[in-house]
Structures are given as structure tokens and as C-alpha cells.
N, C-alpha and C. Protein backbone atom coordinates (compact mmCIF):
# COMPACT_ATOMS: atom_id res chain seq x y z
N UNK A 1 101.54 117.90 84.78
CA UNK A 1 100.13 117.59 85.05
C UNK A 1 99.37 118.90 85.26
N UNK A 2 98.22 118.93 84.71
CA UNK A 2 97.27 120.54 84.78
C UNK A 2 96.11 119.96 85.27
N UNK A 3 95.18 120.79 86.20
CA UNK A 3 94.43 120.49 87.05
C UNK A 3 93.18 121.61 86.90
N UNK A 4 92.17 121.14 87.01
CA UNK A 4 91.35 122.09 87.02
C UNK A 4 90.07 121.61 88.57
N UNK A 5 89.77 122.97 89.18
CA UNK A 5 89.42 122.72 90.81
C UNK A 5 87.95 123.45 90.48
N UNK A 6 87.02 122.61 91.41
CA UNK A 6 85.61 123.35 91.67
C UNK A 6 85.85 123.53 93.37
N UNK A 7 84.72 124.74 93.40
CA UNK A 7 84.50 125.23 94.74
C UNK A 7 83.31 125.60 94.87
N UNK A 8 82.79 124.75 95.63
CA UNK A 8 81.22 125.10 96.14
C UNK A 8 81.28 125.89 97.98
N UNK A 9 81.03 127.07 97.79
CA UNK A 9 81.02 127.11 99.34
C UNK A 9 79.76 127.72 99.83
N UNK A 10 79.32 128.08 101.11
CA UNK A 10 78.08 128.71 101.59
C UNK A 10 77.81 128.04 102.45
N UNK A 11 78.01 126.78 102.78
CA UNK A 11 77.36 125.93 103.67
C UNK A 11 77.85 125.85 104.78
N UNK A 12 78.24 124.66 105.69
CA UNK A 12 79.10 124.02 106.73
C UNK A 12 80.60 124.39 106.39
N UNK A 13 80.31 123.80 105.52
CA UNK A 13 81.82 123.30 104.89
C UNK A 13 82.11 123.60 103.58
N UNK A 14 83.11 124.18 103.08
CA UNK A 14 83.96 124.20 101.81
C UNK A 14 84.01 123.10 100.95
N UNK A 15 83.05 122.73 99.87
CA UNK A 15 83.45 121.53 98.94
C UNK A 15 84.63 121.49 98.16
N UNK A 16 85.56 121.15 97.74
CA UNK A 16 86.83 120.95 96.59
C UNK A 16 87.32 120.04 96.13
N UNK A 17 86.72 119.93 94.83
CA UNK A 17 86.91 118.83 93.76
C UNK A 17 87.78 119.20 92.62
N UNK A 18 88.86 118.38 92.81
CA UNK A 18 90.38 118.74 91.46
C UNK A 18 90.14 117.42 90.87
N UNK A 19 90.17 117.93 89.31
CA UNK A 19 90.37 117.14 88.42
C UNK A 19 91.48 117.24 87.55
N UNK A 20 91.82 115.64 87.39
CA UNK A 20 93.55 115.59 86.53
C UNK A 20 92.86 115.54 84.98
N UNK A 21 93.93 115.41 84.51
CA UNK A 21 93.94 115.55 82.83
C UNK A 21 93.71 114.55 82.38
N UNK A 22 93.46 113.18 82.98
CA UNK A 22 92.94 112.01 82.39
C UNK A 22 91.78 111.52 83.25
N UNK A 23 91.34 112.44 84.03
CA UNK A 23 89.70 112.58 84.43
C UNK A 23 89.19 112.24 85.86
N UNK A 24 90.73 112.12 86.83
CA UNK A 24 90.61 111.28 87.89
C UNK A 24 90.66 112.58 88.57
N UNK A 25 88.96 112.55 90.10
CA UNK A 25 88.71 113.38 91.08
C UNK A 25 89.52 112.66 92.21
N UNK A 26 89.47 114.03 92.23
CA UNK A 26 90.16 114.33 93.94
C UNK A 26 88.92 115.27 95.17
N UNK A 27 88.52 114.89 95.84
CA UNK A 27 87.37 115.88 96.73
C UNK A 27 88.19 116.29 98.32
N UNK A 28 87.89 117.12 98.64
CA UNK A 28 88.43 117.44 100.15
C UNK A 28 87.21 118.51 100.92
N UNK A 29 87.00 118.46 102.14
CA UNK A 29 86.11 119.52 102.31
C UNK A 29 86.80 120.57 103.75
N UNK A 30 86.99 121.66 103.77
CA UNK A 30 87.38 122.31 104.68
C UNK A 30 86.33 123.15 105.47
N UNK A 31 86.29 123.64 106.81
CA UNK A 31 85.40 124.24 107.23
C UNK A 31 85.17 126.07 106.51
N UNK A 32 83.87 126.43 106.16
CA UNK A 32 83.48 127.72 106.24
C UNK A 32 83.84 128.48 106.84
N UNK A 33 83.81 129.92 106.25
CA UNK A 33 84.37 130.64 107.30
C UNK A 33 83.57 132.07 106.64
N UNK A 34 82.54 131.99 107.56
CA UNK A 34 80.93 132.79 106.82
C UNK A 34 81.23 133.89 107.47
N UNK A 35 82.08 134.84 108.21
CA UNK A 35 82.87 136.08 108.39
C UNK A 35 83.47 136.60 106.99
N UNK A 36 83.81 135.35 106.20
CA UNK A 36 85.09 136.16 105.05
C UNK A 36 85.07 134.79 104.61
N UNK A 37 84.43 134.23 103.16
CA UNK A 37 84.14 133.08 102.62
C UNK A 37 85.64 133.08 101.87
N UNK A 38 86.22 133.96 101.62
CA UNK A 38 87.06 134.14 100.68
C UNK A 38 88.01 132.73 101.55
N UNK A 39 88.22 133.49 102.92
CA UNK A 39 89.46 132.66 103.46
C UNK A 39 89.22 130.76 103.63
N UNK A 40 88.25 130.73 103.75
CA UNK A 40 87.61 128.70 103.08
C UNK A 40 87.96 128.63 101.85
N UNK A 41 87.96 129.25 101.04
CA UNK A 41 88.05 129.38 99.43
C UNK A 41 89.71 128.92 99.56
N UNK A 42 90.31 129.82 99.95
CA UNK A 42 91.66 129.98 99.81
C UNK A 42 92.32 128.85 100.46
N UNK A 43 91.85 128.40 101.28
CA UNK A 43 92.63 127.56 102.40
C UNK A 43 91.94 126.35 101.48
N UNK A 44 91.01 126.02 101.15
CA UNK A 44 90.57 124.57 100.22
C UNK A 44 91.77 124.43 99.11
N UNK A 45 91.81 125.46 98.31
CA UNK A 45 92.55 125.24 97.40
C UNK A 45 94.25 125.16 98.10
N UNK A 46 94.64 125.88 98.69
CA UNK A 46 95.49 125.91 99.41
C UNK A 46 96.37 124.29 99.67
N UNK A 47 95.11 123.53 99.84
CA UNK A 47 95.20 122.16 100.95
C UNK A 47 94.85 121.19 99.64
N UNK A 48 93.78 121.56 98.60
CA UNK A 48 94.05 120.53 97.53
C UNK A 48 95.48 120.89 96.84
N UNK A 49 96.10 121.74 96.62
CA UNK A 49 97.35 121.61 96.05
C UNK A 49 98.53 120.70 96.96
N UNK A 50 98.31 121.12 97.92
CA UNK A 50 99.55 120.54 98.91
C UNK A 50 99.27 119.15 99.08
N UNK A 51 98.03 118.47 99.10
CA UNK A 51 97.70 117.05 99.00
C UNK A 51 98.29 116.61 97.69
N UNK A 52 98.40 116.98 96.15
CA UNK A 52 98.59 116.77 95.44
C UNK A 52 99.95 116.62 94.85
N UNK A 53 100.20 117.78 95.89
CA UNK A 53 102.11 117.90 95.86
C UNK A 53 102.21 118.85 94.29
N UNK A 54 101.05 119.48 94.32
CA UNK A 54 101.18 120.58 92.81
C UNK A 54 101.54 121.87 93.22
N UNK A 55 101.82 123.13 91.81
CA UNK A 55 101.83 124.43 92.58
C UNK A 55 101.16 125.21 91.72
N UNK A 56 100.41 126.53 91.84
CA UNK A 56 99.54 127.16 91.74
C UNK A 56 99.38 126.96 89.80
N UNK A 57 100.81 127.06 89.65
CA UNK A 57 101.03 127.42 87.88
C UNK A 57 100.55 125.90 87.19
N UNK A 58 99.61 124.91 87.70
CA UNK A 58 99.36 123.94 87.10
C UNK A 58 97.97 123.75 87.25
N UNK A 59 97.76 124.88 87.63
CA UNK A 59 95.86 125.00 87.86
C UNK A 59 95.60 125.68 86.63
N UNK A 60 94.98 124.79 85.73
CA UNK A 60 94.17 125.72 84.44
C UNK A 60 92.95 126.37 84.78
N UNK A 61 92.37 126.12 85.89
CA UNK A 61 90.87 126.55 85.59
C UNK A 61 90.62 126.41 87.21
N UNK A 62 89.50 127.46 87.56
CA UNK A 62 89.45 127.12 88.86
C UNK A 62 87.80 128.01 88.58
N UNK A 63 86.64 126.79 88.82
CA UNK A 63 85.32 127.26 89.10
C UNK A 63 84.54 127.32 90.39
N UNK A 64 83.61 128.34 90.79
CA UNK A 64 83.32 128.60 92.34
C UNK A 64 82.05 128.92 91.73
N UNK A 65 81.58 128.38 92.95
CA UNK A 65 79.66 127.95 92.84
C UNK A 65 79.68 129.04 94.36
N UNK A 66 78.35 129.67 94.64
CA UNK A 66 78.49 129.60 96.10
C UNK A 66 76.65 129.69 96.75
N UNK A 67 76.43 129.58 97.69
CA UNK A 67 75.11 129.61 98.29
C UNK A 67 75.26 130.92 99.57
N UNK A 68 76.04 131.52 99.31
CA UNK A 68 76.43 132.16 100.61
C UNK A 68 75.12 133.30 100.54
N UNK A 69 74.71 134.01 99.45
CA UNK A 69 73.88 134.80 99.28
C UNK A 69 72.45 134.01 99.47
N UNK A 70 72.06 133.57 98.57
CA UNK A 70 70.97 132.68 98.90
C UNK A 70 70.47 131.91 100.40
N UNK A 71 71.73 131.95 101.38
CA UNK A 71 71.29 131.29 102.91
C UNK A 71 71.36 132.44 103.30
N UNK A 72 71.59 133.93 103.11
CA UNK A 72 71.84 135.34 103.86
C UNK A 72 69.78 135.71 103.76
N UNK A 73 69.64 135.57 102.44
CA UNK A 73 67.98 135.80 102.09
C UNK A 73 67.31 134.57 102.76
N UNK A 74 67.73 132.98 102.73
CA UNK A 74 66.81 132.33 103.29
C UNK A 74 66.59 132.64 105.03
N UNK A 75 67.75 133.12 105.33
CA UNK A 75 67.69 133.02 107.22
C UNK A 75 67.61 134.67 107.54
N UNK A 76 67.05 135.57 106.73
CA UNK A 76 67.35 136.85 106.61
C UNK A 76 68.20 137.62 107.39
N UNK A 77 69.60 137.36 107.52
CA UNK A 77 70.90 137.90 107.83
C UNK A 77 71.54 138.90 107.07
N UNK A 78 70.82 139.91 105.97
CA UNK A 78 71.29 140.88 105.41
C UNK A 78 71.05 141.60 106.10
N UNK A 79 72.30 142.93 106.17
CA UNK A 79 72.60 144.37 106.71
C UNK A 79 71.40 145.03 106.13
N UNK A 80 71.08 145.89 106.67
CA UNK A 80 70.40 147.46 106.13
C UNK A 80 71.06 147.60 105.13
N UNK A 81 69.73 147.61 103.63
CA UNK A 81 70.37 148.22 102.61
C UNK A 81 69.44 149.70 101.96
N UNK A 82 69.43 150.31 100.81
CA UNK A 82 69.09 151.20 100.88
C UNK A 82 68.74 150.79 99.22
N UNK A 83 67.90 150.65 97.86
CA UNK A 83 67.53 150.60 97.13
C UNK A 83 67.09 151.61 96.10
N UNK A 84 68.11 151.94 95.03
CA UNK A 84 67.92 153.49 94.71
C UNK A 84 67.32 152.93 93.10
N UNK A 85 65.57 153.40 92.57
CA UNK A 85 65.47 152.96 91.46
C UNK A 85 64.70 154.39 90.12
N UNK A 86 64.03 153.94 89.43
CA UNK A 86 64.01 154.74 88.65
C UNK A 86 62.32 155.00 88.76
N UNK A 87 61.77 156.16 88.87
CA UNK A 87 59.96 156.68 88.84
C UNK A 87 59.19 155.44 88.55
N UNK A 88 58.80 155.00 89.41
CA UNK A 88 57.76 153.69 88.44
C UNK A 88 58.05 152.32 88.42
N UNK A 89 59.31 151.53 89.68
CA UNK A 89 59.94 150.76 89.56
C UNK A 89 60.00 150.64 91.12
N UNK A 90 59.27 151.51 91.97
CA UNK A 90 59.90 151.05 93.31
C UNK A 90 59.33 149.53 93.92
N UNK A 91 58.23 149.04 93.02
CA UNK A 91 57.70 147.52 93.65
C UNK A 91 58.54 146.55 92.75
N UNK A 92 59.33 147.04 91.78
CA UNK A 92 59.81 145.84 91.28
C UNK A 92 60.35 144.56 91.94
N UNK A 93 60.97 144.42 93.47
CA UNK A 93 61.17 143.34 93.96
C UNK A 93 59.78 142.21 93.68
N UNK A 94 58.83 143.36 94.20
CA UNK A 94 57.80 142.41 94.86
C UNK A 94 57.22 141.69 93.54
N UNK A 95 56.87 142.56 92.39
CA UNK A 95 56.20 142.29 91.00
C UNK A 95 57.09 141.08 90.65
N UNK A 96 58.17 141.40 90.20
CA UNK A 96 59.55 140.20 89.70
C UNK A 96 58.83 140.16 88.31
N UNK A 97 58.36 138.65 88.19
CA UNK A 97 57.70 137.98 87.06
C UNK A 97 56.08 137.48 87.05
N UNK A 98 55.89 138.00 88.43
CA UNK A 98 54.80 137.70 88.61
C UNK A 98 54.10 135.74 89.50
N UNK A 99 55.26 135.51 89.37
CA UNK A 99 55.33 134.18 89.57
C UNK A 99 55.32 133.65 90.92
N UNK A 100 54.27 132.75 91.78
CA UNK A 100 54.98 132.61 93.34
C UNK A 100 55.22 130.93 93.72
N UNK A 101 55.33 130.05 94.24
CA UNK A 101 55.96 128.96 94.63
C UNK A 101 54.29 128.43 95.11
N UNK A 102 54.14 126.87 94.56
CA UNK A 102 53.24 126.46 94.85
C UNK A 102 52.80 126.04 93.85
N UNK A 103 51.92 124.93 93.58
CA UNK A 103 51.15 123.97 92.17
C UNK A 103 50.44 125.04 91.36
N UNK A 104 49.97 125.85 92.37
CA UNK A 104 49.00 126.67 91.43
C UNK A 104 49.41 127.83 91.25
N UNK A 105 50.17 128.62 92.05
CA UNK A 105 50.73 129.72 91.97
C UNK A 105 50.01 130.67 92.71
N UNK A 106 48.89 130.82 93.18
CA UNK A 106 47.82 131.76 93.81
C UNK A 106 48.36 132.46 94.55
N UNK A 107 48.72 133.55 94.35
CA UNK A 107 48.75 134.72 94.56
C UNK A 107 48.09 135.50 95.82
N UNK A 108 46.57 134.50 96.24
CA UNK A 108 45.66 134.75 96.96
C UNK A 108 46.67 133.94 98.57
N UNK A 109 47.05 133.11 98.52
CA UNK A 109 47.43 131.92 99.54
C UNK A 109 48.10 131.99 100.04
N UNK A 110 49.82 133.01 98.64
CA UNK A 110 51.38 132.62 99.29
C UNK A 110 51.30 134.19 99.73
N UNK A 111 52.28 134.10 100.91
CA UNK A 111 52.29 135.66 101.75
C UNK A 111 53.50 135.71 101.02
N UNK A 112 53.91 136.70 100.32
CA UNK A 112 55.46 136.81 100.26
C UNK A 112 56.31 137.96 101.40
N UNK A 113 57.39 137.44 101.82
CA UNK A 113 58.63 137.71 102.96
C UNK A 113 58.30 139.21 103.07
N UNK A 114 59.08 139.87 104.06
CA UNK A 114 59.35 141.30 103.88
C UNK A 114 60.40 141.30 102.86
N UNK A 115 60.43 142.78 102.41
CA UNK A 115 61.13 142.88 101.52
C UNK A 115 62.54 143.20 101.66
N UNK A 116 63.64 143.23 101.15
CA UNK A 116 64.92 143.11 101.79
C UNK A 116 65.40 144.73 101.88
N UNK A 117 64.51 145.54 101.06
CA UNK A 117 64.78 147.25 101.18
C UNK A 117 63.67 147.71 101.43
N UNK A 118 63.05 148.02 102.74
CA UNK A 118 61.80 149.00 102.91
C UNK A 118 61.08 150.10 102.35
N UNK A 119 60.10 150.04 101.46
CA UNK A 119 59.56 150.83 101.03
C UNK A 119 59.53 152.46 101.73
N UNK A 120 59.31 152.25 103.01
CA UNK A 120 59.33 153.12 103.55
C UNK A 120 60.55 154.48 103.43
N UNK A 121 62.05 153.90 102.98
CA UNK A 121 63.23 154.81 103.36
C UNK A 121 63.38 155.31 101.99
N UNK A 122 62.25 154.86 100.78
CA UNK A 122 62.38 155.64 99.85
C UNK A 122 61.97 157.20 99.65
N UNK A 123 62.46 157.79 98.69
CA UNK A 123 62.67 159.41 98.94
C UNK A 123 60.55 159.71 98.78
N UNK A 124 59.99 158.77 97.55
CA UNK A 124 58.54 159.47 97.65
C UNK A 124 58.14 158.77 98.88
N UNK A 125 58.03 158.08 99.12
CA UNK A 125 57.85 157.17 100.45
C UNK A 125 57.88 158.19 101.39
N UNK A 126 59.15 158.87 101.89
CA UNK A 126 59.18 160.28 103.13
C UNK A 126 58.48 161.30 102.42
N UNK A 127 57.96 161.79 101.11
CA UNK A 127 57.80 162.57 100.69
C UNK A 127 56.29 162.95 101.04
N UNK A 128 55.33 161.12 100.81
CA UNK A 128 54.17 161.20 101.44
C UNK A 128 54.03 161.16 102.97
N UNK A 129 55.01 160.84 103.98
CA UNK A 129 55.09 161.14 105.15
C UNK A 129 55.10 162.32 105.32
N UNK A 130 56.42 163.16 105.23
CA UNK A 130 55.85 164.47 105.56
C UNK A 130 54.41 165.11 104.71
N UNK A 131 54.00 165.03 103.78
CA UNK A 131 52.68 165.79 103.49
C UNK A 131 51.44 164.92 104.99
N UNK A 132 51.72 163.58 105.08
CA UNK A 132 50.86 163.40 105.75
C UNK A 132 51.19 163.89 107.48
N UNK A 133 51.97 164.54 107.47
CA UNK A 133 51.94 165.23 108.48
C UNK A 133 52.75 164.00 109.78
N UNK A 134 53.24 163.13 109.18
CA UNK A 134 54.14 161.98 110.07
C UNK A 134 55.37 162.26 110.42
N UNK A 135 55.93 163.24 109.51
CA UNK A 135 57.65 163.10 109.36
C UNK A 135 57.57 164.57 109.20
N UNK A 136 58.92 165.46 110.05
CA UNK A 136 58.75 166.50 109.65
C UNK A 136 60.36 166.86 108.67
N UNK A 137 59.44 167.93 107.87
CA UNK A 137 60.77 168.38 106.65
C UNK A 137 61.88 168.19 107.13
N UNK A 138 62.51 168.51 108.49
CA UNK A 138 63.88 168.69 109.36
C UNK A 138 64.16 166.93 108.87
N UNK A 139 63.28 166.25 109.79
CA UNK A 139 63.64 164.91 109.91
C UNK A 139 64.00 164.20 108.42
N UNK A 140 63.09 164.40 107.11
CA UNK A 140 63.42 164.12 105.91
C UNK A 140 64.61 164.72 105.61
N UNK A 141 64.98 165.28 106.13
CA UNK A 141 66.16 165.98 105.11
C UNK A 141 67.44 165.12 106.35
N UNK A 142 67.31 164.96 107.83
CA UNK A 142 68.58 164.89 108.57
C UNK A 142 68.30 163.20 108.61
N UNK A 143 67.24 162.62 108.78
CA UNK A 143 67.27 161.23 108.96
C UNK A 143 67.15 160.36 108.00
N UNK A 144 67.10 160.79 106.69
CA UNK A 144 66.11 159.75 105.38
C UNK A 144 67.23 161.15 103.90
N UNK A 145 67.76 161.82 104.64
CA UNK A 145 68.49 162.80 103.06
C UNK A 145 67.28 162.66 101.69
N UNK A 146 66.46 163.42 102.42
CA UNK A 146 65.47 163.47 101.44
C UNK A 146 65.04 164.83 101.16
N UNK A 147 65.45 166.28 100.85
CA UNK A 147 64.72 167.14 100.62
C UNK A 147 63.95 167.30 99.75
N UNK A 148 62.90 168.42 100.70
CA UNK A 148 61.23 168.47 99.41
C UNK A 148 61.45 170.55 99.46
N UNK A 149 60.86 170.43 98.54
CA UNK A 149 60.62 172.03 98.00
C UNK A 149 58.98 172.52 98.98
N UNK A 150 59.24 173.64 99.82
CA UNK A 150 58.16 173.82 100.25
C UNK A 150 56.94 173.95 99.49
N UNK A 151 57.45 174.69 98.07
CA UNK A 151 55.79 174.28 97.80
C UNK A 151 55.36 173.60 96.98
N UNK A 152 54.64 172.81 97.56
CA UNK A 152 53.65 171.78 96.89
C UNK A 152 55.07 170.12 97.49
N UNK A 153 55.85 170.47 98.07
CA UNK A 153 56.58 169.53 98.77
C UNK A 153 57.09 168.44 97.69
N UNK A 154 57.59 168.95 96.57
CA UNK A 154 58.11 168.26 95.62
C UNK A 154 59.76 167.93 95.94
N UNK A 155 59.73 166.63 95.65
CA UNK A 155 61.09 166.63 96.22
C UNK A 155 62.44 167.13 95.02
N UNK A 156 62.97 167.75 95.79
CA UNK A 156 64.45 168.69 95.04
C UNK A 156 65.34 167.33 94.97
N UNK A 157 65.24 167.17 93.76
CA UNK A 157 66.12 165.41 93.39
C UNK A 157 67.74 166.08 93.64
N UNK A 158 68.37 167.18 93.31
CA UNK A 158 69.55 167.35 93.07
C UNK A 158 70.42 167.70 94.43
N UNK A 159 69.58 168.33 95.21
CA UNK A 159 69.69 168.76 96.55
C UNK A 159 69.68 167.19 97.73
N UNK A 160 68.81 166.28 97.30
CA UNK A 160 68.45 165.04 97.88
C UNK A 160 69.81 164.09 97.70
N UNK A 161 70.04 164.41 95.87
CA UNK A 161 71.13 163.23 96.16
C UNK A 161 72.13 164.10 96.90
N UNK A 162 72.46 165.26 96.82
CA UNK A 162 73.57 166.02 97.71
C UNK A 162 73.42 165.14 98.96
N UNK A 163 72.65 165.45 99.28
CA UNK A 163 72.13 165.50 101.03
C UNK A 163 72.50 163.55 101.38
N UNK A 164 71.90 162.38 100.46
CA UNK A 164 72.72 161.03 100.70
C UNK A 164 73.68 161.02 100.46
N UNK A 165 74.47 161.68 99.68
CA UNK A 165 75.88 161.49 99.44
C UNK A 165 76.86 161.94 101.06
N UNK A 166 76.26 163.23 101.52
CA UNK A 166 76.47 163.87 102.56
C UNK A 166 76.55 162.85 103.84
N UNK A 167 75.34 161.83 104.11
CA UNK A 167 74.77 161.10 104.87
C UNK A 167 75.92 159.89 105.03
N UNK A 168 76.18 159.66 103.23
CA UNK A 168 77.17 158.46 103.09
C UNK A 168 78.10 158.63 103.79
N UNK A 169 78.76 159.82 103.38
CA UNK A 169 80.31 159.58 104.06
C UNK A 169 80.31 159.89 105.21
N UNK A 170 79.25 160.74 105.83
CA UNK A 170 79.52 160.63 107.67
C UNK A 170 79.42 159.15 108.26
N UNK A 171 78.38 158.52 107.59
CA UNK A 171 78.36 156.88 108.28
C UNK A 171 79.69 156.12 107.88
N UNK A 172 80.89 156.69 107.04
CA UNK A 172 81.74 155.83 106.83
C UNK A 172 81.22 154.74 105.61
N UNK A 173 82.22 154.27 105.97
CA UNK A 173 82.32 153.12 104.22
C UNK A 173 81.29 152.82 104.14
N UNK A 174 80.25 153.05 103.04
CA UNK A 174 79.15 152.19 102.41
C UNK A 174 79.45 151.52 101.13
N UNK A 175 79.31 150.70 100.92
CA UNK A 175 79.33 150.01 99.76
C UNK A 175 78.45 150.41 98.44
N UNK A 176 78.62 150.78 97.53
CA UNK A 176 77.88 151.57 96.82
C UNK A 176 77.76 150.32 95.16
N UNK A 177 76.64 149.86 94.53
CA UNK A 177 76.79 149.06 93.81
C UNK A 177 75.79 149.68 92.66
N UNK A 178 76.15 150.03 91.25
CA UNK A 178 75.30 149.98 90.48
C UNK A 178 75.30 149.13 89.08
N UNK A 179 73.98 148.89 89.09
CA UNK A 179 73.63 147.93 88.16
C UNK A 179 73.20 148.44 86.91
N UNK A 180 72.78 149.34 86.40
CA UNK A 180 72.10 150.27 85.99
C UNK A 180 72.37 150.03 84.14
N UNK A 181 73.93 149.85 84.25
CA UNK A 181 74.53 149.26 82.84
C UNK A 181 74.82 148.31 82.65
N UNK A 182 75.42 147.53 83.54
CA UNK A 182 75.39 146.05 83.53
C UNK A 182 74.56 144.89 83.40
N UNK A 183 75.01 143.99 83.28
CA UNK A 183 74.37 142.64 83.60
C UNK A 183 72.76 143.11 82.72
N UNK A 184 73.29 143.13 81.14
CA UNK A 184 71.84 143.65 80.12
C UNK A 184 71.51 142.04 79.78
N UNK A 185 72.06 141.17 79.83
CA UNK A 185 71.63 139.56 79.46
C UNK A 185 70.53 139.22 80.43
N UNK A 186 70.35 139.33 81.98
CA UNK A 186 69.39 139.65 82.84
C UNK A 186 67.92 140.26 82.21
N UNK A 187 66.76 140.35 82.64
CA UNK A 187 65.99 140.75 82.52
C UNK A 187 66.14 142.23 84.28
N UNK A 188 64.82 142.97 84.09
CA UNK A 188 65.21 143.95 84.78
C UNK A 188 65.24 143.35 86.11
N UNK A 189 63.76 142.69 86.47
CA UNK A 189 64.23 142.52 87.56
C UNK A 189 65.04 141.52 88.45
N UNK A 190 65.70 140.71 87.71
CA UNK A 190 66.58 140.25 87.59
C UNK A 190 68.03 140.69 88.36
N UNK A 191 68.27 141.92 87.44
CA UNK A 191 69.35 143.05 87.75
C UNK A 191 69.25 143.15 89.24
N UNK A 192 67.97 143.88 89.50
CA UNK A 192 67.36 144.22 91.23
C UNK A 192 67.70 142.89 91.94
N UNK A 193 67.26 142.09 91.99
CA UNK A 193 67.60 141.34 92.76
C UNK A 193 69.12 140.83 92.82
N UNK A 194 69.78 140.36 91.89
CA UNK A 194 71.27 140.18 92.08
C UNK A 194 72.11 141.49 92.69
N UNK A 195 71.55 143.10 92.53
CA UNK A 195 72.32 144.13 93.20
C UNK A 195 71.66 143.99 94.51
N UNK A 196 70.59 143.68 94.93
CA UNK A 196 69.81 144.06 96.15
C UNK A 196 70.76 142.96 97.05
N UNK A 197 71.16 141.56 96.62
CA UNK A 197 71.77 140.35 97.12
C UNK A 197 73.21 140.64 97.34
N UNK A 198 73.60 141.24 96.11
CA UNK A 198 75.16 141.64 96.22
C UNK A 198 76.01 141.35 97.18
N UNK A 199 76.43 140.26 98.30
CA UNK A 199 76.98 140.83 99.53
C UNK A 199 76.79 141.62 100.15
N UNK A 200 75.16 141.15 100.30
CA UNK A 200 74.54 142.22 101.41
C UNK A 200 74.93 141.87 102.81
């Protein structure tokens, strides 16, 4: 007998639905475990096999849905992230498609959220701080790894990424994700948002 299992998780509870080869479901639901989703994942399937009295080598197919990202953005429970993009692209969250929720769409009405990467910790972002006299060069360069060239306070891109890379590994493990080549079936901002979500 070959079996093929869905897994919906993110919620309360772990959904798991096995299907036999002549079309008959099986459902079970185990509790979440929104520390490490993996281990609900594992323990569902785990517990639909052993109900079934099957073993791993009779699972053809095993599909996973999840909401875990999507309830991290609805209840805004994402970590500090840091958003690295290209001259001319730093509003792309906010732009998207242009599109906002509502009959009419007005633009004028819907407030949209904060954004999940602060404009602010971007490199031109400190760049117009320090010219405006808010942030000083020391602080751009030790708190934000942002160096600018004294004159005319242009920022030294090669020296800057030195200086986050520098930043990275004193804070220890960061998770580092680029999208940059991937995921070309996406539209762009598209891309942004699934890296910005990433298991944040």
C-alpha cells in the first residue's frame, strides 16, 4: 500500500491528511509547536504512520502548506531584519503593485502597516542623517556599518559592505538570504516580500 500525506501547519494545531491508493482519507491533528514547526510536522507524520501500521518507504508523496509566515506578519512577531536592495528600489515593499484591500482600493482611506524593514537603517537613509547633522560619521560607521567619504559624504559602498559584514559576525549567526537570482517566475516585488518573510 503507498500513501501520500498533506500537512497544513501554522495554526493551533498540525492538520494531517493520508491518502490510500484507492482514495480513502485518513485526518489526525497534533498540537503546534511555533518554537520549531518542523517538530509538529514530524511528530504528525510520525503518528499518521504508526496509526496506519505503515513505514516511511510507503509514503510516495508528502505535501506541506503552512501559515506560519503569514500569522508572524499578521500579529507582527518578526525579529529585526535588515533589507539590502538595489539604487531606486528602497520603497518597493510599500509600492508592491500598487494595489490596497477594500471595494475601491483608495489609497486615500487604507493606512498601510509599518513596514517590516525600516527605512531608516538603510545605508542612504544614515547617509541623509548624518548630512542632516542627526547622526554622527562615528555612529554611521559603528551603529548602522555605513561609511560615507568626507567629501561631499558619499557613501564608500566597498568599505560599507566591509564594515556589515564586520558588524555580522560580531553579533553572531545572522541568517543571510538572497534572492537576487532566484525565484525569476515571481515578479520583483514579489521576490522582496517572500525574502523579507523568509523565517523571519
Amino acid at each position: 500500500m503507498r500513501y501520500r500525506i498533506g500537512i497544513d501547519s501554522g495554526g493551533t494545531f498540525t492538520d494531517i491528511m493520508v491518502a490510500e491508493e484507492d482514495g480513502k482519507i485518513h485526518s489526525l491533528k497534533v498540537p503546534s509547536t511555533p518554537r520549531d514547526p518542523s517538530l509538529s510536522f514530524l511528530e504528525g507524520v510520525r503518528r499518521a504512520l504508526e496509526e496506519l501500521g505503515a513505514g516511511p518507504e510507503q509514503v510516495e508523496a508528502v505535501l506541506h502548506g503552512t501559515t506560519v509566515a503569514t500569522n508572524a506578519l499578521l500579529e507582527s512577531k518578526f525579529p529585526a531584519i535588515g533589507l539590502v536592495v538595489i539604487r531606486g528600489f528602497r520603497e518597493i515593499l510599500e509600492i508592491a503593485r500598487q494595489t490596497v484591500p477594500g471595494e475601491w482600493g483608495s489609497i486615500y482611506v487604507w493606512v498601510k502597516p509599518p513596514r517590516v524593514a525600516p527605512l531608516e537603517r538603510e545605508p542612504e537613509a544614515v547617509q541623509l542623517d548624518v548630512i542632516r547633522g542627526l547622526v554622527s560619521p562615528e555612529s554611521a560607521r559603528q551603529d548602522y556599518g555605513v561609511s560615507l567619504r568626507p567629501e561631499g559624504w558619499e557613501i564608500a559602498r566597498e568599505e560599507t559592505l566591509r564594515l556589515r559584514e564586520e558588524i555580522r559576525q560580531a553579533r553572531g549567526r545572522l541568517k543571510v538570504i538572497d534572492r537576487g537570482e532566484g525565484f525569476q517566475q515571481l515578479l520583483r516585488e514579489g521576490r522582496v516580500s517572500l525574502t523579507t518573510s523568509d523565517e523571519g
